[in-house]
C-alpha atoms as a PDB file:
ATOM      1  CA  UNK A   1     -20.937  -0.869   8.219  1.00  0.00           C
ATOM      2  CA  UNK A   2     -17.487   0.161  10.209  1.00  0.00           C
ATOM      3  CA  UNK A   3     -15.684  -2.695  11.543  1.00  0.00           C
ATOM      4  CA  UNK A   4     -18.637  -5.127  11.379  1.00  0.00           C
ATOM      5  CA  UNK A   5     -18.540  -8.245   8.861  1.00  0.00           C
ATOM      6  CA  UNK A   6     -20.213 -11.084   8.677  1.00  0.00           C
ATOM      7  CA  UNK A   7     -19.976 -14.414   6.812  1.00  0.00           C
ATOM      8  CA  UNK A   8     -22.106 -17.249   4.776  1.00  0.00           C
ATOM      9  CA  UNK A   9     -22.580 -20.169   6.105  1.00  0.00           C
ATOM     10  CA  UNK A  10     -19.800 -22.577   5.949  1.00  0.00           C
ATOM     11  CA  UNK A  11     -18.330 -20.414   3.497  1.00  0.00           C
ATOM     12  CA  UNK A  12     -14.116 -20.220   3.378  1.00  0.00           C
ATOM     13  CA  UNK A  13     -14.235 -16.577   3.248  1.00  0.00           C
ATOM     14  CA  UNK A  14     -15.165 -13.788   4.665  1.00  0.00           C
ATOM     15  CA  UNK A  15     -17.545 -11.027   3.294  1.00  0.00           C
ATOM     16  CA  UNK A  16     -17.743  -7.030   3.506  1.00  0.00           C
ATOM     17  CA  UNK A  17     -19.641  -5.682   0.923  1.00  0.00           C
ATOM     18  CA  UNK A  18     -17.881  -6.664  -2.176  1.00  0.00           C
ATOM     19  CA  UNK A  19     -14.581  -7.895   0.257  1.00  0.00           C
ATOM     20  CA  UNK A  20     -14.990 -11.907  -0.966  1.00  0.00           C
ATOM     21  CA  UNK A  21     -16.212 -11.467  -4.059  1.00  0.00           C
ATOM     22  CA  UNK A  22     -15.064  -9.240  -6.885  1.00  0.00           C
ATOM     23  CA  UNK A  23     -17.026  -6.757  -9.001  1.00  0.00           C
ATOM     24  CA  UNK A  24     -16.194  -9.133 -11.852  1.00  0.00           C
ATOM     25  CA  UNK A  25     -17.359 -12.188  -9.792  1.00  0.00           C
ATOM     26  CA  UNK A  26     -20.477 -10.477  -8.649  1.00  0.00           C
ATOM     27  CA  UNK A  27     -21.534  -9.836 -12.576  1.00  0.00           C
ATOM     28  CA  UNK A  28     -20.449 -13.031 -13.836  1.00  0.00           C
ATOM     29  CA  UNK A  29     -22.792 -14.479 -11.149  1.00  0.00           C
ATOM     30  CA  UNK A  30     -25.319 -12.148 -11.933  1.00  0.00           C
ATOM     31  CA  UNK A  31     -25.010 -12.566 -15.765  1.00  0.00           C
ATOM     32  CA  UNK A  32     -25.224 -16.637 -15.267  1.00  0.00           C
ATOM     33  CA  UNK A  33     -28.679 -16.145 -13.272  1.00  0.00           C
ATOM     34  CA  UNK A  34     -30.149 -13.948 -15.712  1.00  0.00           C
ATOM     35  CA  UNK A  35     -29.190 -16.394 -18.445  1.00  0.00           C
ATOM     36  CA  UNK A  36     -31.142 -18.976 -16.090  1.00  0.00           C
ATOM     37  CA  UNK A  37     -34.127 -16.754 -16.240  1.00  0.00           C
ATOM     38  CA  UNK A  38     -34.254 -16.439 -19.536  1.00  0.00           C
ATOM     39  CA  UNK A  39     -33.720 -20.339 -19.812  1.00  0.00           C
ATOM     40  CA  UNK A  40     -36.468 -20.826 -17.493  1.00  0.00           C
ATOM     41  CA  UNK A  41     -39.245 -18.470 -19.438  1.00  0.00           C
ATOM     42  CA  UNK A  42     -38.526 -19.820 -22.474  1.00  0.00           C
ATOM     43  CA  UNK A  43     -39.475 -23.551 -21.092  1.00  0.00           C
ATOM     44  CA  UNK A  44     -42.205 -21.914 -19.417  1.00  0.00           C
ATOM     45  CA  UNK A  45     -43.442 -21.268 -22.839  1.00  0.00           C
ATOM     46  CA  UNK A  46     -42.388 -23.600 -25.306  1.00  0.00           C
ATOM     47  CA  UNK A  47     -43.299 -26.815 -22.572  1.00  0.00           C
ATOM     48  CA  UNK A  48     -46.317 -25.059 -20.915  1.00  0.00           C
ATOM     49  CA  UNK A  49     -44.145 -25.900 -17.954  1.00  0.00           C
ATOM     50  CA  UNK A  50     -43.113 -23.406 -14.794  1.00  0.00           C
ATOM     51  CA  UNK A  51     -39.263 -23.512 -15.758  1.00  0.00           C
ATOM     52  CA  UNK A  52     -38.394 -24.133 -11.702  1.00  0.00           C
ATOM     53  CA  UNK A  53     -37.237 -28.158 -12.789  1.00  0.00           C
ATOM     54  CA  UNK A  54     -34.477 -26.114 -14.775  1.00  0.00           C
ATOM     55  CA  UNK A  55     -33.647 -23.509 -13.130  1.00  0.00           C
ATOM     56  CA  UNK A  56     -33.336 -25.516  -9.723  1.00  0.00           C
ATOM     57  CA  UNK A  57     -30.037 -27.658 -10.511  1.00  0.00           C
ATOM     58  CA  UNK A  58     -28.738 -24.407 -11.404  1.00  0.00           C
ATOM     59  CA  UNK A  59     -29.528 -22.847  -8.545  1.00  0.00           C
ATOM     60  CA  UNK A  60     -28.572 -25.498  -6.287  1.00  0.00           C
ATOM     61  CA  UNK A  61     -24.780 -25.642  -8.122  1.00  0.00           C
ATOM     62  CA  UNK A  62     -24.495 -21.794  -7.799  1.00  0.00           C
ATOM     63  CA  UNK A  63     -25.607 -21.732  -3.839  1.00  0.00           C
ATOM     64  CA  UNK A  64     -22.810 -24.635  -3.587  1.00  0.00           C
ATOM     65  CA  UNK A  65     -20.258 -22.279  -4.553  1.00  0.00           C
ATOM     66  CA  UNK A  66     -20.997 -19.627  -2.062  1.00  0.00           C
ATOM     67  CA  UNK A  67     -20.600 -22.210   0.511  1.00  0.00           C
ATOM     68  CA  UNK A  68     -24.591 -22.297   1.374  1.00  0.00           C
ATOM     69  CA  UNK A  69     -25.033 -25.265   3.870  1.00  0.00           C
ATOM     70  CA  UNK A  70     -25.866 -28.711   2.618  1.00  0.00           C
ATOM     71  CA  UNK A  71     -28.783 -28.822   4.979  1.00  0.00           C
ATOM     72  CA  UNK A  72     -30.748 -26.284   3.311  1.00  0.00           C
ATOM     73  CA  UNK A  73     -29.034 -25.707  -0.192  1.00  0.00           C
ATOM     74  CA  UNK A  74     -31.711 -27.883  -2.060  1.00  0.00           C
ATOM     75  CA  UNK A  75     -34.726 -26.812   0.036  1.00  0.00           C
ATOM     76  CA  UNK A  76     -33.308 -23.086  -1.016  1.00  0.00           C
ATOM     77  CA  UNK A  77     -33.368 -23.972  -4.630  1.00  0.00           C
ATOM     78  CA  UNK A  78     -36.636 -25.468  -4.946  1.00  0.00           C
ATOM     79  CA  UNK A  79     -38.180 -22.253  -2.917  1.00  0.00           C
ATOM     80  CA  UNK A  80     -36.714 -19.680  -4.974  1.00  0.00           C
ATOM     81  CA  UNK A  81     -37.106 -22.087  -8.477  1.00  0.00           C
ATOM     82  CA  UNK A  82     -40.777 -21.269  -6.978  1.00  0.00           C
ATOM     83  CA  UNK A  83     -41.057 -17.784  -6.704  1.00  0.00           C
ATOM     84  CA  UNK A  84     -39.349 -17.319  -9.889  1.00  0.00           C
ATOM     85  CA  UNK A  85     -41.916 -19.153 -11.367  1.00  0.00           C
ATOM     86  CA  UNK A  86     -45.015 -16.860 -10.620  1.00  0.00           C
ATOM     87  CA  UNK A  87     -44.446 -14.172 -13.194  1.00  0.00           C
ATOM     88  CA  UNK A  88     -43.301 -16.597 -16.045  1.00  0.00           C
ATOM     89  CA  UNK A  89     -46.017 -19.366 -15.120  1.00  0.00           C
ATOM     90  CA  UNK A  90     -48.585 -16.387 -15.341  1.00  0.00           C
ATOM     91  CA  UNK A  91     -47.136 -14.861 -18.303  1.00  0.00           C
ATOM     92  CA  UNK A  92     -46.584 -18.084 -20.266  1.00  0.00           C
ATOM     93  CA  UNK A  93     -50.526 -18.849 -19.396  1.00  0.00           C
ATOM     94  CA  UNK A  94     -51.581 -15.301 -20.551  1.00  0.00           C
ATOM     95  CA  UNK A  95     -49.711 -15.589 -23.395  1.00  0.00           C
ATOM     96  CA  UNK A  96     -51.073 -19.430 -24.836  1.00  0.00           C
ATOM     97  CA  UNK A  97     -54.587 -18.591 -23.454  1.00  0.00           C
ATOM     98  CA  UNK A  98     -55.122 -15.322 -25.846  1.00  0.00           C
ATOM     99  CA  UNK A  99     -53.894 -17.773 -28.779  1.00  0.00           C
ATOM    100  CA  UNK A 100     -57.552 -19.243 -27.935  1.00  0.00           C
ATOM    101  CA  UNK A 101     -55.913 -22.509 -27.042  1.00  0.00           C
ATOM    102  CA  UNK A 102     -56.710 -23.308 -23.882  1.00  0.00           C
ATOM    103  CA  UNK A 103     -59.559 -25.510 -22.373  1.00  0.00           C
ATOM    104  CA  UNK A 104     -60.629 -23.221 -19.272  1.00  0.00           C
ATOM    105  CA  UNK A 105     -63.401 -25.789 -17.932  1.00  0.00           C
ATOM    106  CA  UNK A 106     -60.301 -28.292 -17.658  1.00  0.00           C
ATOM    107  CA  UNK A 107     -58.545 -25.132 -16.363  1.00  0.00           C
ATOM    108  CA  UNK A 108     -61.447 -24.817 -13.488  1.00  0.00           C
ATOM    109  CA  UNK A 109     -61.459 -28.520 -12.451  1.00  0.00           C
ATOM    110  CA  UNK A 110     -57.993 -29.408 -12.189  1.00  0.00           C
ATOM    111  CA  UNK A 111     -57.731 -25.972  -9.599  1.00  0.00           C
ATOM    112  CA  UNK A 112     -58.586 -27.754  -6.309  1.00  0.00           C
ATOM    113  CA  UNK A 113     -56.595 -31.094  -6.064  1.00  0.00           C
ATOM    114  CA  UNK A 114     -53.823 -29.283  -7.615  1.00  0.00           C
ATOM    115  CA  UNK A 115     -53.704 -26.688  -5.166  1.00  0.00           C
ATOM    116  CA  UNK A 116     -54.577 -29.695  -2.217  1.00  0.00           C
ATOM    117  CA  UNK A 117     -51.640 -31.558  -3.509  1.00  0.00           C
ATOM    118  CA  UNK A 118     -49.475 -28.317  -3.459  1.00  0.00           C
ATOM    119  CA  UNK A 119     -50.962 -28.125   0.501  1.00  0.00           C
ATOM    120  CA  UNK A 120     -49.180 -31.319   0.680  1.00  0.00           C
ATOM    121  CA  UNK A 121     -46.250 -31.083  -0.802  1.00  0.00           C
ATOM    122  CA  UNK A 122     -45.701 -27.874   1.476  1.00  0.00           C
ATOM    123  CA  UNK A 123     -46.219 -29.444   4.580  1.00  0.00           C
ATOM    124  CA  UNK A 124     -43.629 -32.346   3.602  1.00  0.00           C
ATOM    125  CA  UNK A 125     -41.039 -29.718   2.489  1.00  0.00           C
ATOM    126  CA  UNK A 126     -40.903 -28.142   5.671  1.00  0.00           C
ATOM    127  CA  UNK A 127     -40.169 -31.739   7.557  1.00  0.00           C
ATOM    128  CA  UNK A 128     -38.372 -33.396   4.562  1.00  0.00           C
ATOM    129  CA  UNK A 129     -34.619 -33.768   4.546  1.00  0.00           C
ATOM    130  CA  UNK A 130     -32.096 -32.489   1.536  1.00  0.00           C
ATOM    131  CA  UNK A 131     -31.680 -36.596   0.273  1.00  0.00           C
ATOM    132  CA  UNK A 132     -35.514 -36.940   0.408  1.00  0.00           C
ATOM    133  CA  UNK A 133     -35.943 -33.585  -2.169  1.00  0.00           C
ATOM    134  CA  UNK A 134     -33.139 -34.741  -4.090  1.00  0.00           C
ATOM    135  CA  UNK A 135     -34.621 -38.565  -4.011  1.00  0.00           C
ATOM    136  CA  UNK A 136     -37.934 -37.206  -5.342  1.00  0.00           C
ATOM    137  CA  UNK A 137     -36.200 -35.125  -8.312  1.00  0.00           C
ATOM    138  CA  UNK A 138     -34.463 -38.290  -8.966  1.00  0.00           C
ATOM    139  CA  UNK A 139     -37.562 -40.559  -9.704  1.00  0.00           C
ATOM    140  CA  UNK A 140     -40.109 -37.863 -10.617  1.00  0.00           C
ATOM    141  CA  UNK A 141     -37.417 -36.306 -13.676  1.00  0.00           C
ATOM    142  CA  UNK A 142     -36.512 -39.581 -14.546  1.00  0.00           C
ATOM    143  CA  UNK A 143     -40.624 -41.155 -15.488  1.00  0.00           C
ATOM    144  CA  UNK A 144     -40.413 -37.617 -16.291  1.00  0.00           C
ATOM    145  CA  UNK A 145     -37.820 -38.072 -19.161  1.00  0.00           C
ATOM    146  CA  UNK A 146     -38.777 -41.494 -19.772  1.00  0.00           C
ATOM    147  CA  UNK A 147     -41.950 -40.282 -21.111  1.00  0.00           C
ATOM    148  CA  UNK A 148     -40.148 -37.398 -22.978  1.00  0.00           C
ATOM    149  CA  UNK A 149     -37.852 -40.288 -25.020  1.00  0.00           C
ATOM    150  CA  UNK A 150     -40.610 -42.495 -25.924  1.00  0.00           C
ATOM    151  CA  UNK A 151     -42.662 -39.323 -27.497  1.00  0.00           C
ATOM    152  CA  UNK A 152     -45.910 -41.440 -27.908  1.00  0.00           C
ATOM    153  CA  UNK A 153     -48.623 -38.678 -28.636  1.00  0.00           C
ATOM    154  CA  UNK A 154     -50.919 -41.356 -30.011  1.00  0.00           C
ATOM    155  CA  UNK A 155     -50.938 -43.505 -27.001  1.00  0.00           C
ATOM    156  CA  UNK A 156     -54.651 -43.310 -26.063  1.00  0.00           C
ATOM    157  CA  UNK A 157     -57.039 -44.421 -23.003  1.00  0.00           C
ATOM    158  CA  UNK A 158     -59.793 -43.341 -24.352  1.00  0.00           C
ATOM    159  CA  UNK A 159     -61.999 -40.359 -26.240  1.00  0.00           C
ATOM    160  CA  UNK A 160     -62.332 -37.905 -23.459  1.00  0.00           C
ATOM    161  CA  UNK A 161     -61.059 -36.820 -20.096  1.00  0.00           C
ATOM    162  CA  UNK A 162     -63.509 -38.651 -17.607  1.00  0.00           C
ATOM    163  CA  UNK A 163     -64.486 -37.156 -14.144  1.00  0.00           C
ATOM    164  CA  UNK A 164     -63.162 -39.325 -12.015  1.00  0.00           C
ATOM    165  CA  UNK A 165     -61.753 -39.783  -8.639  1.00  0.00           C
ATOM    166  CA  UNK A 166     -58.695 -41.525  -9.769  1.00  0.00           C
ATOM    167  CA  UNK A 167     -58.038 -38.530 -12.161  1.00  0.00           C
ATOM    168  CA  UNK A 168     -58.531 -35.969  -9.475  1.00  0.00           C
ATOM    169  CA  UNK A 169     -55.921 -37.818  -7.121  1.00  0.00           C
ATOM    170  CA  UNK A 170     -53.529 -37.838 -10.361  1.00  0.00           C
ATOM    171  CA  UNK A 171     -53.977 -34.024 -10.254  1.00  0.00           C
ATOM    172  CA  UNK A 172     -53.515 -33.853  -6.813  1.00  0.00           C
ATOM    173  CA  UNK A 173     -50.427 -36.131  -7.313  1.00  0.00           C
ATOM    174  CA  UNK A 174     -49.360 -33.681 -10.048  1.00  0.00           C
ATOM    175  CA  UNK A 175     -49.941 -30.849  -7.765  1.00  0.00           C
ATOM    176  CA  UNK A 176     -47.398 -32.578  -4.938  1.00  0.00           C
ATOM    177  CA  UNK A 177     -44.543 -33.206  -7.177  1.00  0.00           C
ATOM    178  CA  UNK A 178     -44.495 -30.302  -9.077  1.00  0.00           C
ATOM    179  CA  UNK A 179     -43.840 -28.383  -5.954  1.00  0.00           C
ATOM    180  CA  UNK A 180     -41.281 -30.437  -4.268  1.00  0.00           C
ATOM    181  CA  UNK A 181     -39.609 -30.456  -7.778  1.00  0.00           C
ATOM    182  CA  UNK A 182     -40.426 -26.554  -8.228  1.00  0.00           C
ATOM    183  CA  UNK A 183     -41.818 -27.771 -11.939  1.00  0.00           C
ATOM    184  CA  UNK A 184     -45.274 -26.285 -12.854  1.00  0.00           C
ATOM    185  CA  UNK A 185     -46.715 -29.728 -13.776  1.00  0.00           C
ATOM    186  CA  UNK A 186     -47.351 -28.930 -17.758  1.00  0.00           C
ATOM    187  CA  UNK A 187     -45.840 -31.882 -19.189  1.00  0.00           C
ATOM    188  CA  UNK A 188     -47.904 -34.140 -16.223  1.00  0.00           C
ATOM    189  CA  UNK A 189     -51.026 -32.225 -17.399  1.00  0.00           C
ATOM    190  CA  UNK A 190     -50.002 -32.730 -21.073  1.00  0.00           C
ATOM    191  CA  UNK A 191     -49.518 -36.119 -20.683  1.00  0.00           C
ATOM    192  CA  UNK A 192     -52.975 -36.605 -19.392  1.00  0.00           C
ATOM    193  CA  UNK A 193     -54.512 -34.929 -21.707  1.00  0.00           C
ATOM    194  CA  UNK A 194     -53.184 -36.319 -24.501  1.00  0.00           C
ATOM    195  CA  UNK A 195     -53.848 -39.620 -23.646  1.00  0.00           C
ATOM    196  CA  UNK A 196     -57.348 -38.815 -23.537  1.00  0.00           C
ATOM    197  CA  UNK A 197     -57.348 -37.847 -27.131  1.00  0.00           C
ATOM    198  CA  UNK A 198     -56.967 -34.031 -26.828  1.00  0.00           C
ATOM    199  CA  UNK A 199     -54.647 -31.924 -29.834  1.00  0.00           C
ATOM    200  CA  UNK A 200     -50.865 -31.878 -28.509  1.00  0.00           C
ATOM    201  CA  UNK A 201     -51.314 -27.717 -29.021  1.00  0.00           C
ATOM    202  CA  UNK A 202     -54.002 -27.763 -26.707  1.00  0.00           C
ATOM    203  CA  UNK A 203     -52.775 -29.958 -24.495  1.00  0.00           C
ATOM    204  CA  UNK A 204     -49.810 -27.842 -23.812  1.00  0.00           C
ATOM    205  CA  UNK A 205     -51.710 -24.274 -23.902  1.00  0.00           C
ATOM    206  CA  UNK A 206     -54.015 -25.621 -20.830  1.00  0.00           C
ATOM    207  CA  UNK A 207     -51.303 -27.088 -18.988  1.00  0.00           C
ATOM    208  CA  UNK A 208     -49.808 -23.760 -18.474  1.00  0.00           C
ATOM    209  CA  UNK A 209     -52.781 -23.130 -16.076  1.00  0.00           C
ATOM    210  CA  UNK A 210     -51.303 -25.371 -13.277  1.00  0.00           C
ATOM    211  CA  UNK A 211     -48.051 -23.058 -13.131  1.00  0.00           C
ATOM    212  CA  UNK A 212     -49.366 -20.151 -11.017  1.00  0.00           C
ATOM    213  CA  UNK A 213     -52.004 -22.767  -9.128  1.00  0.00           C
ATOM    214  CA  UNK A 214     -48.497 -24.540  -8.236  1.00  0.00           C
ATOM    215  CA  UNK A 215     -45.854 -21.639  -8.043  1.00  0.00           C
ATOM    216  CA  UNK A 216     -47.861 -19.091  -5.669  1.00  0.00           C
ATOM    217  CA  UNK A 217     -49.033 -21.230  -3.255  1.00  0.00           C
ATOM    218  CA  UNK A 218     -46.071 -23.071  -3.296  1.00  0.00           C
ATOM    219  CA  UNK A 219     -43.965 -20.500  -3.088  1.00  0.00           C
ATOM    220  CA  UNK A 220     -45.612 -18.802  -0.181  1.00  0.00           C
ATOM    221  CA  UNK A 221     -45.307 -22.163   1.303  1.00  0.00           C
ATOM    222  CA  UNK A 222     -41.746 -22.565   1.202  1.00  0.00           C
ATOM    223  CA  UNK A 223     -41.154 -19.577   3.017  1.00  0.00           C
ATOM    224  CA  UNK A 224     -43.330 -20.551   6.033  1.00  0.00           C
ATOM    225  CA  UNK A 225     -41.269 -24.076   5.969  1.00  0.00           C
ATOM    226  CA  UNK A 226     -37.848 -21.922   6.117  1.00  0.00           C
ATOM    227  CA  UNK A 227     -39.463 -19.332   8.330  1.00  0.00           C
ATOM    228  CA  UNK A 228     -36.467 -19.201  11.248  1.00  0.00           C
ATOM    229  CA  UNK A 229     -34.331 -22.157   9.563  1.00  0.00           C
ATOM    230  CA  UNK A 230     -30.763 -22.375  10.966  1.00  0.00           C
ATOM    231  CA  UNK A 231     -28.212 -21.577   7.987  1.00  0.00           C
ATOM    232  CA  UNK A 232     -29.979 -19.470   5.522  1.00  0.00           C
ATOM    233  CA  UNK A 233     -28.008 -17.088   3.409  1.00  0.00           C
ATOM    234  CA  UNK A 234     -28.662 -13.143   4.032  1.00  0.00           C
ATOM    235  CA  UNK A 235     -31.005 -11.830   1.704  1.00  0.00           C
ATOM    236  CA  UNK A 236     -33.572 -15.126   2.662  1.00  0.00           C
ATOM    237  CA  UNK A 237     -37.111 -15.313   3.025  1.00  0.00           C
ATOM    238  CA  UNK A 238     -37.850 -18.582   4.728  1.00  0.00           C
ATOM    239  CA  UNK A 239     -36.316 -21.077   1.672  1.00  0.00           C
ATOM    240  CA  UNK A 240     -36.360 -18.419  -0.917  1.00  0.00           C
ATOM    241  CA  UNK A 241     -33.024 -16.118  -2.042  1.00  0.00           C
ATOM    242  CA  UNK A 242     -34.454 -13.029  -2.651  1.00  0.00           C
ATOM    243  CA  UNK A 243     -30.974 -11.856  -3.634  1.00  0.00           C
ATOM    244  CA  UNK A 244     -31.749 -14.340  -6.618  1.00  0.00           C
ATOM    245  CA  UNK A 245     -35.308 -14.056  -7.363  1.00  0.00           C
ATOM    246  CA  UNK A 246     -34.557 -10.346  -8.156  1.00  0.00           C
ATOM    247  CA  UNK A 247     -32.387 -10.868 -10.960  1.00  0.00           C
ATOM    248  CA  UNK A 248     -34.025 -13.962 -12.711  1.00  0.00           C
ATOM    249  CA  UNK A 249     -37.447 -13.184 -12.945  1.00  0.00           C
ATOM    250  CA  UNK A 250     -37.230 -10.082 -15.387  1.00  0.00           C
ATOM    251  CA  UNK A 251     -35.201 -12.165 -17.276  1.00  0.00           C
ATOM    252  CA  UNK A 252     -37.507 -15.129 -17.171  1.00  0.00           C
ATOM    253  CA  UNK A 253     -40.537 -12.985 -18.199  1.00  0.00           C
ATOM    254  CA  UNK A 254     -38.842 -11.701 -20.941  1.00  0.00           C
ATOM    255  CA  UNK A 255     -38.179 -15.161 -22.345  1.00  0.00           C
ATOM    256  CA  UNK A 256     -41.803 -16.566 -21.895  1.00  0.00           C
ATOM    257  CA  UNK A 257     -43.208 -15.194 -24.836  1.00  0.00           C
ATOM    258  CA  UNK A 258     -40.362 -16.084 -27.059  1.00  0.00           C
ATOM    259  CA  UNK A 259     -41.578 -19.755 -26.099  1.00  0.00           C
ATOM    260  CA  UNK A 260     -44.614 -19.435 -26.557  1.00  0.00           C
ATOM    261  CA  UNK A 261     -44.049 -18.606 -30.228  1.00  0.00           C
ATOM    262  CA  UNK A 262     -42.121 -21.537 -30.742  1.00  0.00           C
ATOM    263  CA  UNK A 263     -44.357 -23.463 -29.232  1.00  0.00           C
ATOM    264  CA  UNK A 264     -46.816 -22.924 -32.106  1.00  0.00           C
ATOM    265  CA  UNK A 265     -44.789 -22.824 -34.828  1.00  0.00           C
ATOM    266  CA  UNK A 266     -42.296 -25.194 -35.011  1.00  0.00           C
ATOM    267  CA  UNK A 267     -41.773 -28.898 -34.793  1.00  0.00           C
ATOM    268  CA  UNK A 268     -40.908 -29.508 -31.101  1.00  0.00           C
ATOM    269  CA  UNK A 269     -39.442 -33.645 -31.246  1.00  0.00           C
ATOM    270  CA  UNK A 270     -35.831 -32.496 -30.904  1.00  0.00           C
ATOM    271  CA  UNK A 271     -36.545 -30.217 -28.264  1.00  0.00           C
ATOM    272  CA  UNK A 272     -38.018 -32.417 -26.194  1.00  0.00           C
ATOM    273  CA  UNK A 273     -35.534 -34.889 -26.455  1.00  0.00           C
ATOM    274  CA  UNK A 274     -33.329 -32.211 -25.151  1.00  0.00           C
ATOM    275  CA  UNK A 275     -35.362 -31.376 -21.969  1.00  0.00           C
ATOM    276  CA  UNK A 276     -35.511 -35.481 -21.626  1.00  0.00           C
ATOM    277  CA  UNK A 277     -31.387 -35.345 -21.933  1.00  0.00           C
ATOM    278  CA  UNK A 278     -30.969 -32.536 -19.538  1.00  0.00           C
ATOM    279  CA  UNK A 279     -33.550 -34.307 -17.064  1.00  0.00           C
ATOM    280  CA  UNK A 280     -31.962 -37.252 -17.053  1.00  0.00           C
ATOM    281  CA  UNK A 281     -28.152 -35.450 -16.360  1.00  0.00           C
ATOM    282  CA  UNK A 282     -29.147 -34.049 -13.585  1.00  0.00           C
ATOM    283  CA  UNK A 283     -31.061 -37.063 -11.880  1.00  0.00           C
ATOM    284  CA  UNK A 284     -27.522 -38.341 -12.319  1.00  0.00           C
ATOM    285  CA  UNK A 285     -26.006 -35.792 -10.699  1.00  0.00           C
ATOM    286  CA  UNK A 286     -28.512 -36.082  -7.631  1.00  0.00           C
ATOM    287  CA  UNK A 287     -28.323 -39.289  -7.679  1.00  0.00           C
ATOM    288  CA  UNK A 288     -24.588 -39.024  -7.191  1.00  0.00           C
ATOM    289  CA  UNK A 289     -24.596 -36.156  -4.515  1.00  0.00           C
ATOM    290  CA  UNK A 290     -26.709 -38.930  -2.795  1.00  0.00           C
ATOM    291  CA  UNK A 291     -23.808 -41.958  -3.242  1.00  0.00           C
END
């Protein structure tokens, strides 16, 4: 590049090539986000979730130490938490649905308020501040893991799934979080479901449906909200790190599967209470970025 160099945002140092970071530093950072990919397809499986509500506290601590800008760190996170969820939401739903799990006709109605809530959530992204995102991880993970804790599967409202208005805006409602919280709304789905009486297995095989409704359109969304945003990092796409999409999602579809088979064949209590643990700790953290 000659003489030319050129910096991150608000970073302390400068960059040419590998000037500011070392070779070292550059694998150790790559090493940590493909551990994050395989941490997020292995959720993806084993929850029925999309993986992005992990991954994106990660993210957001690694783009904090490369000196990203606080204005658009979290908005960064969330976006590429959502493109790295498209493979490993689609794998993870190939995978449970040729177990012969999965309830397709629940599959085909929960597809349009999902994807009108994702709409939504879009359009509030791209006018939403960093402490609103963060304030909406905050409550959202924290029901979230409240749920998790109390591990009621036999909680019921009644015998079947009704068709309903007020379910369709809870999908739609599902649909909106999950993609300001780059999540892919499986344990919302599997909540639902199980409540109306439907087999904890099954519940969690259909839920992985939601994950591509909510990670391509989301995705796709986030990087028309970022489209021309002051402070990106090079190697952006609107609010996605392309830089960092590249390396985790191999990774994450290579740990899908392994999830999957988890998923249906061991007991999953202490797991969950584990995903309700690490929900909660980062809330926390949020919530103390925020104070």
């Amino acid at each position: 590049m000659g003489s030319d160099r050129w910096v991150w945002p608000h970073c302390p140092v400068e960059r040419n090539g590998l000037d500011a970071l070392s070779l070292a530093d550059l694998l150790l950072l790559a090493l940590a986000l493909a551990l994050a990919g395989l941490v997020t397809g292995f959720l993806a499986g084993l929850f029925g979730i999309g993986g992005g509500g992990m991954l994106t506290p990660v993210l957001y601590e690694v783009f904090g130490s490369l000196g990203i800008d606080e204005s658009v760190r979290m908005h960064l996170a969330v976006g590429t938490s959502l493109v790295v969820m498209v493979p490993t939401t689609i794998r993870s739903f190939t995978a449970h649905r040729a177990r012969g799990a999965t309830d397709m006709d629940f599959v085909r109605r929960f597809r349009v308020p999902i994807f009108a809530g994702v709409v939504l959530g879009v359009l509030v992204a791209g006018y939403a501040s960093a402490p609103v995102l963060k304030l909406i991880w905050i409550v959202s993970g924290t029901l979230l893991a409240a749920r998790l804790y109390i591990g009621r599967d036999d909680w019921r409202l009644g015998t079947d799934i009704p068709k309903s208005r007020w379910v369709d805006a809870y999908l739609a409602a599902v649909g909106f979080l999950s993609t300001l919280m780059s999540t892919g709304g499986g344990a919302l789905i599997s909540m639902l479901m199980t409540l109306y009486g439907r087999p904890v297995l099954q519940a969690l095989s259909t839920s992985s449906g939601a994950g591509p409704l909510i990670a391509i359109p989301g995705a796709l969304g986030f990087i028309w909200a970022g489209w021309g945003a002051a402070n990106l990092p090079p190697g952006s796409l609107g609010y996605v790190s392309l830089l960092g999409a590249l390396i985790i999602i191999p990774a994450g579809v290579f740990g899908a599967p392994f999830g999957v088979r988890l998923a249906h064949g061991l007991p999953r209590r202490q797991l969950e209470l584990a995903f309700a643990t690490f929900l909660m700790l980062i809330a926390m953290r949020f919530l103390w970025t925020l104070l």
